[in-house]
C-alpha atoms as a PDB file:
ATOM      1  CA  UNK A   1     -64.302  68.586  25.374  1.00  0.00           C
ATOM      2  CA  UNK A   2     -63.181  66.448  22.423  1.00  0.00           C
ATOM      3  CA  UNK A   3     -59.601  67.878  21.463  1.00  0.00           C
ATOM      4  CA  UNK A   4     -59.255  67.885  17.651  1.00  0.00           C
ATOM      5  CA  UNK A   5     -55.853  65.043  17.755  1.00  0.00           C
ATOM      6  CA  UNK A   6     -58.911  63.189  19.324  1.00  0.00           C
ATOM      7  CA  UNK A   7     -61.120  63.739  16.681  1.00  0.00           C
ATOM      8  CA  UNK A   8     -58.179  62.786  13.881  1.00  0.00           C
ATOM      9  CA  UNK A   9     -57.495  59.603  16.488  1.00  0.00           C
ATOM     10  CA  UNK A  10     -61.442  58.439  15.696  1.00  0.00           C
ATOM     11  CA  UNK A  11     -61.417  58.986  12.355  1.00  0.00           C
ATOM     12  CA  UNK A  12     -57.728  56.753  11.496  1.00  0.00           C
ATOM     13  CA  UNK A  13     -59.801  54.424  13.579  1.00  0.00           C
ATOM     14  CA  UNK A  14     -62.430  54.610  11.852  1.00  0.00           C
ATOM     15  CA  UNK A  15     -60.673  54.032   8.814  1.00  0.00           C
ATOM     16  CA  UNK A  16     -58.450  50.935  10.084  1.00  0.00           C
ATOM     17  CA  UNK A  17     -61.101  48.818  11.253  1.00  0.00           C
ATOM     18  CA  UNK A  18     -64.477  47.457   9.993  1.00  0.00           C
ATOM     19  CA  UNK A  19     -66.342  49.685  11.792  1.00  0.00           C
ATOM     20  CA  UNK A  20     -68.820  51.542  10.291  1.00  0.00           C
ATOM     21  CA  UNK A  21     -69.815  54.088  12.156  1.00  0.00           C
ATOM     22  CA  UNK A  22     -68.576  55.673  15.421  1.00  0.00           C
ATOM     23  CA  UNK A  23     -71.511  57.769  17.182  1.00  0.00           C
ATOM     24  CA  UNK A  24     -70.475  59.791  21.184  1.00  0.00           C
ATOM     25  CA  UNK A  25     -72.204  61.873  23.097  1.00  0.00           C
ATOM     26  CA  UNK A  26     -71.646  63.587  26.273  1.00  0.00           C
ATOM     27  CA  UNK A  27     -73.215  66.605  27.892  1.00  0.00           C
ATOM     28  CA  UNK A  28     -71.406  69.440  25.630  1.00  0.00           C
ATOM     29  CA  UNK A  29     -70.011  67.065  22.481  1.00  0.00           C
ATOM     30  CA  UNK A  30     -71.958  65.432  19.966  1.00  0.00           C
ATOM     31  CA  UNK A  31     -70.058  63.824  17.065  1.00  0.00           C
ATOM     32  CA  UNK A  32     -71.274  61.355  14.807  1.00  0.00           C
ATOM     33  CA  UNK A  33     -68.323  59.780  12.247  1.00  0.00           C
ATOM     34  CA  UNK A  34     -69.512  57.034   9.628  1.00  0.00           C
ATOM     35  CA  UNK A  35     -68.098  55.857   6.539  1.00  0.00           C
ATOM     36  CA  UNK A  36     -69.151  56.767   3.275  1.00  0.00           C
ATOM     37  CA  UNK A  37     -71.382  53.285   1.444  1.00  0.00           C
ATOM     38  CA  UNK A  38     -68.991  51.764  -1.411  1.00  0.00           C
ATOM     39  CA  UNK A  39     -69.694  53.009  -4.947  1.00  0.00           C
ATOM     40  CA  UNK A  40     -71.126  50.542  -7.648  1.00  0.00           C
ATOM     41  CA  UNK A  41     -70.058  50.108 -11.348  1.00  0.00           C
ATOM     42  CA  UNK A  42     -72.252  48.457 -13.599  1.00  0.00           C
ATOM     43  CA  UNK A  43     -70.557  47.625 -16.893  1.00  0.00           C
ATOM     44  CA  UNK A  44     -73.164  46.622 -19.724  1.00  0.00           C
ATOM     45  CA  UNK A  45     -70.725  44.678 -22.687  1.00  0.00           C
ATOM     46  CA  UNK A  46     -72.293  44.672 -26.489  1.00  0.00           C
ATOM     47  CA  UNK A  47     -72.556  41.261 -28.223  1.00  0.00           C
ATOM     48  CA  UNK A  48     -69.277  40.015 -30.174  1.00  0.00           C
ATOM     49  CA  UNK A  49     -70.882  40.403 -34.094  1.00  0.00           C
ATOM     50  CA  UNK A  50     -68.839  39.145 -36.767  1.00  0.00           C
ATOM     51  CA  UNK A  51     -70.949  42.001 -39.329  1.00  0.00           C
ATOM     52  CA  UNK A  52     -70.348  45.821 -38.610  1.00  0.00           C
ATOM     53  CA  UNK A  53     -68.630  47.411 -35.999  1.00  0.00           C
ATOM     54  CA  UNK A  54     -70.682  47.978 -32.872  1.00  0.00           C
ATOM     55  CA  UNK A  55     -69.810  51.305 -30.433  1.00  0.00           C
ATOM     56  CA  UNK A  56     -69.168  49.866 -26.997  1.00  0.00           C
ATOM     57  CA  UNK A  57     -72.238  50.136 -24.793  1.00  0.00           C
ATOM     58  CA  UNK A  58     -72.154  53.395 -21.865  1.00  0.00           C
ATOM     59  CA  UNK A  59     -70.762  51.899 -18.257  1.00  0.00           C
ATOM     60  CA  UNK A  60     -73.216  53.660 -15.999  1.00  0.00           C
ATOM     61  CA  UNK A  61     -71.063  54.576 -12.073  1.00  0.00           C
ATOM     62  CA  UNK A  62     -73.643  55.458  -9.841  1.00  0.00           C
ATOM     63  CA  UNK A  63     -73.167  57.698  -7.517  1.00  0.00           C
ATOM     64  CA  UNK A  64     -74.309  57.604  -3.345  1.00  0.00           C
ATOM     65  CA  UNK A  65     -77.444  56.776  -2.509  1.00  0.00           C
ATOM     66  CA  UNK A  66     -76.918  59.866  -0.239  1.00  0.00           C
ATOM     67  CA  UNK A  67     -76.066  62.666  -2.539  1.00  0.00           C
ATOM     68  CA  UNK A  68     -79.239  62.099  -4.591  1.00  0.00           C
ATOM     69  CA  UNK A  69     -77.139  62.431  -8.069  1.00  0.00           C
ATOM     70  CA  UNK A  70     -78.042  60.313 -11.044  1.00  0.00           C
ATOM     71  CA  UNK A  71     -75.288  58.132 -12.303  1.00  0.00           C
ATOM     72  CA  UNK A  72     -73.121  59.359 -14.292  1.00  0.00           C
ATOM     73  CA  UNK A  73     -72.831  58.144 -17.959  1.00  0.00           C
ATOM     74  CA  UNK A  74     -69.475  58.173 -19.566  1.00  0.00           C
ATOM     75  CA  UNK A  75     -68.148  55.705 -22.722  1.00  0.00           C
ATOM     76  CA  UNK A  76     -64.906  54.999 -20.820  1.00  0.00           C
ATOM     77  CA  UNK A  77     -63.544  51.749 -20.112  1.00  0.00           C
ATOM     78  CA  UNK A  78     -63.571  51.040 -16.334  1.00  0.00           C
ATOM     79  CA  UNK A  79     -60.051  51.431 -14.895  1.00  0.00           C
ATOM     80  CA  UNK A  80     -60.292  47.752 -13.279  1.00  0.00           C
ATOM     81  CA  UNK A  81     -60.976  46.312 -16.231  1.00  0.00           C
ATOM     82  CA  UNK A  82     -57.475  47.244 -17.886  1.00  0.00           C
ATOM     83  CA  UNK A  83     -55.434  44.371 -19.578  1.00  0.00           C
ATOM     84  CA  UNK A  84     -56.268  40.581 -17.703  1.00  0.00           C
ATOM     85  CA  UNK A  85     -53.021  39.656 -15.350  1.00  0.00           C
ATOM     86  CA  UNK A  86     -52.949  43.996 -13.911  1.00  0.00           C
ATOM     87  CA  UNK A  87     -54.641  45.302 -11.273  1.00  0.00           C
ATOM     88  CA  UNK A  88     -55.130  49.612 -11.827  1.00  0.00           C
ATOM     89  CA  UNK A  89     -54.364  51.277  -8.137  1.00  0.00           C
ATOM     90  CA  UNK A  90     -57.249  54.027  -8.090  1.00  0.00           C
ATOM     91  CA  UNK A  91     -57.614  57.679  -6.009  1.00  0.00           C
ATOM     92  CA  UNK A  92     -60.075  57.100  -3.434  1.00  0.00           C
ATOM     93  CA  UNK A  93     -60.381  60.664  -3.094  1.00  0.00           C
ATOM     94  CA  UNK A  94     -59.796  63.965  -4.791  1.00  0.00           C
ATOM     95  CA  UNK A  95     -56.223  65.876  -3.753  1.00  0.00           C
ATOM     96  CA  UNK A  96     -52.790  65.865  -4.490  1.00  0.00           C
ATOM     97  CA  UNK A  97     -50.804  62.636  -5.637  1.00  0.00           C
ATOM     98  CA  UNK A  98     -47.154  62.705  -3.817  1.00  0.00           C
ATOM     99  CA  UNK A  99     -44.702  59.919  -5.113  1.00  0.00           C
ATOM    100  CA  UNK A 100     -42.711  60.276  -1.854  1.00  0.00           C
ATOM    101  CA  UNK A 101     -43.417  61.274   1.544  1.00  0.00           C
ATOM    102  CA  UNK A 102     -41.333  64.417   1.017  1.00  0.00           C
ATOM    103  CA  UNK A 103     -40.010  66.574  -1.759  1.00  0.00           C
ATOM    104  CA  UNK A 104     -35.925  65.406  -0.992  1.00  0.00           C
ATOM    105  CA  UNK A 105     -36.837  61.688  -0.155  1.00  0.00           C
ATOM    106  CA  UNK A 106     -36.614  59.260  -3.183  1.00  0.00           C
ATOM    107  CA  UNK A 107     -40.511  57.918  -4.458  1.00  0.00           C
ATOM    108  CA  UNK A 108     -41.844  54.823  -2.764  1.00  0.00           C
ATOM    109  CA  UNK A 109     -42.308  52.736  -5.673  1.00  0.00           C
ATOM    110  CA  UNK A 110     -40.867  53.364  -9.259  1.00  0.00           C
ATOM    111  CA  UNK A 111     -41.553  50.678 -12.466  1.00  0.00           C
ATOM    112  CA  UNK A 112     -39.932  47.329 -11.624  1.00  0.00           C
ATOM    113  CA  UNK A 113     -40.613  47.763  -8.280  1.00  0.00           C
ATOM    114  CA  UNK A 114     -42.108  44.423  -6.200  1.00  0.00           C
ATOM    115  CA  UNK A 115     -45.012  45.725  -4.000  1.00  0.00           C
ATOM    116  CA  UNK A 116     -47.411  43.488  -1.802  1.00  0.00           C
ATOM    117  CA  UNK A 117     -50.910  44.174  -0.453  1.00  0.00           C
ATOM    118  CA  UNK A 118     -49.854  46.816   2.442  1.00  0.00           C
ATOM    119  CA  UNK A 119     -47.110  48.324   0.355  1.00  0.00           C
ATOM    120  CA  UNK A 120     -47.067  51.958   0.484  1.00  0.00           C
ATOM    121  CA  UNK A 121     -47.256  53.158  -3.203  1.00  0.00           C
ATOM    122  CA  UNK A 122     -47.975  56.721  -2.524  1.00  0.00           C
ATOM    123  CA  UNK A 123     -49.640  60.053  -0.884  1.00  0.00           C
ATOM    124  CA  UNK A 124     -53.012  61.727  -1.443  1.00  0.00           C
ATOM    125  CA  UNK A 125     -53.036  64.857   0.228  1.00  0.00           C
ATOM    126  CA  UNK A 126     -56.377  65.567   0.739  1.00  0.00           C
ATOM    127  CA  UNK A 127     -57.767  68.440   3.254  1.00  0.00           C
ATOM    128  CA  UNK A 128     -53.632  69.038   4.846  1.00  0.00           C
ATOM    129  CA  UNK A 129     -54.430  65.364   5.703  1.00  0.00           C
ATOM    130  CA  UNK A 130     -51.240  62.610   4.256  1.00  0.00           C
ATOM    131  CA  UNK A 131     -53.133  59.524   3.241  1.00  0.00           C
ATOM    132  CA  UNK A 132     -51.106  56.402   2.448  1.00  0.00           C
ATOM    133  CA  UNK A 133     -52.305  54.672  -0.204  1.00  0.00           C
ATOM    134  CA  UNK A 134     -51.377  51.021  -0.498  1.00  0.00           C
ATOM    135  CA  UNK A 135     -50.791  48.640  -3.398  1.00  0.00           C
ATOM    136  CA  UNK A 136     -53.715  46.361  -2.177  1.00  0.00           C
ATOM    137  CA  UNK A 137     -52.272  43.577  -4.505  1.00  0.00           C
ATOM    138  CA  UNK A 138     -49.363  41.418  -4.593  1.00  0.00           C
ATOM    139  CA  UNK A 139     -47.103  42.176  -7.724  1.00  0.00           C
ATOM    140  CA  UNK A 140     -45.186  44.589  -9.668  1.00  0.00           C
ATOM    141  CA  UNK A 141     -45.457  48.094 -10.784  1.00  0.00           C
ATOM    142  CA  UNK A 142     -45.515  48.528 -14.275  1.00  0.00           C
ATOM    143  CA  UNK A 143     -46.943  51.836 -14.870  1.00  0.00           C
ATOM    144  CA  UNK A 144     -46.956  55.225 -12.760  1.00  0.00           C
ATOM    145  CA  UNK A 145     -49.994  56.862 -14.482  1.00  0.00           C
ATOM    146  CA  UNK A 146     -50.047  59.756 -12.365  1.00  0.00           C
ATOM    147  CA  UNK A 147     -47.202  63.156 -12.265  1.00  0.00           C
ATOM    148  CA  UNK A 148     -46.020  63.927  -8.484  1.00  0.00           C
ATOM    149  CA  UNK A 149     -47.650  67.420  -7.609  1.00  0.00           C
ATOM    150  CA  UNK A 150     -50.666  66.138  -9.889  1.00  0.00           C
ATOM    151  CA  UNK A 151     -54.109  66.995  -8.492  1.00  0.00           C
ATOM    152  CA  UNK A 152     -56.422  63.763  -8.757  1.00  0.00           C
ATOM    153  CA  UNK A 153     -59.989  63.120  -8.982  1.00  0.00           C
ATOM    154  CA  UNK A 154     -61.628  59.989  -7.156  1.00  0.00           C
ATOM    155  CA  UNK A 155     -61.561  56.922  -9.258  1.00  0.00           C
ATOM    156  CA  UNK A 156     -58.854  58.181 -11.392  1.00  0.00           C
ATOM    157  CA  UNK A 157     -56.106  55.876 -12.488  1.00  0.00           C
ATOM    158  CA  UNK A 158     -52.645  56.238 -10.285  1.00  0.00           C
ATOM    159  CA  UNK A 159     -51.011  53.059 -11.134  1.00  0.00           C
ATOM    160  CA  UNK A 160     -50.744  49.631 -12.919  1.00  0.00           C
ATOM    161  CA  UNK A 161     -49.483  46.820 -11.223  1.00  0.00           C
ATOM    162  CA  UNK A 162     -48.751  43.125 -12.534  1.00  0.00           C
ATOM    163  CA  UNK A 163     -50.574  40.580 -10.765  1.00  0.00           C
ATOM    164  CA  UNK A 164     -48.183  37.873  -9.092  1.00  0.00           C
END
């Protein structure tokens, strides 16, 4: 009988390796883990006219092929597409955005801070689960663009880091 630390154990594994799926089986356990397939944005630009103004074109996200949604139309400007030189540090899931990894210790990164690719920038609590998120970029922090305690939606902007 799979103990649930075990189950946690697959799943971390799952999630620090390029595995893509994780499938046992034994007389009284069946479990079947796989990741979730990457989202797509496609980000249709209008032609630069000199004449009138033109309203910037939709950016459609689509959603999982799985969940059988259609895309979702919005007249935002992609967060990864912020000023050229940044990179925007997105939620890649929906909880609670924690600055430091508890209420009395000071936040892992503030502005002016140098971060690298596995820098821990901060917590999303997400189902009593801690996830680490990392900086996933070499640079500096420029921007916090998120309030500690803040519930956050996948996708949504946490913070803006300049590109070294």
């Amino acid at each position: 009988m799979l103990k649930i630390g075990d189950i946690r154990e697959l799943i971390r594994l799952l999630d620090e390796t390029s595995l893509s799926e994780i499938h046992l089986e034994s007389e009284d356990v069946k479990l079947h883990l796989k990741k979730p397939e990457p989202e797509h944005t496609v980000t249709y630009a209008a032609p630069v006219q000199a004449a009138p103004a033109v309203a910037p074109q939709p950016v459609v996200q689509a959603a999982p092929a799985a969940s059988g949604q259609a895309p979702a139309v919005t007249n935002e400007r992609p967060a990864a597409a912020n000023d050229e030189g940044t990179h925007v540090i997105v939620s890649p899931m929906v909880g609670t955005f924690y600055r430091s990894p508890s209420p009395d210790a000071p936040s892992f990164t503030e502005v002016g801070s140098v971060v690298n690719s596995k820098t821990v920038v901060c917590i999303v609590e997400a189902m009593k689960l801690m996830n680490e998120i990392e900086a996933e970029v070499n640079g500096e922090v420029v921007e916090v663009l998120a309030e500690n305690g803040q519930l956050v939606e996948y996708g949504q902007p946490l913070f803006k880091i300049r590109l070294s």
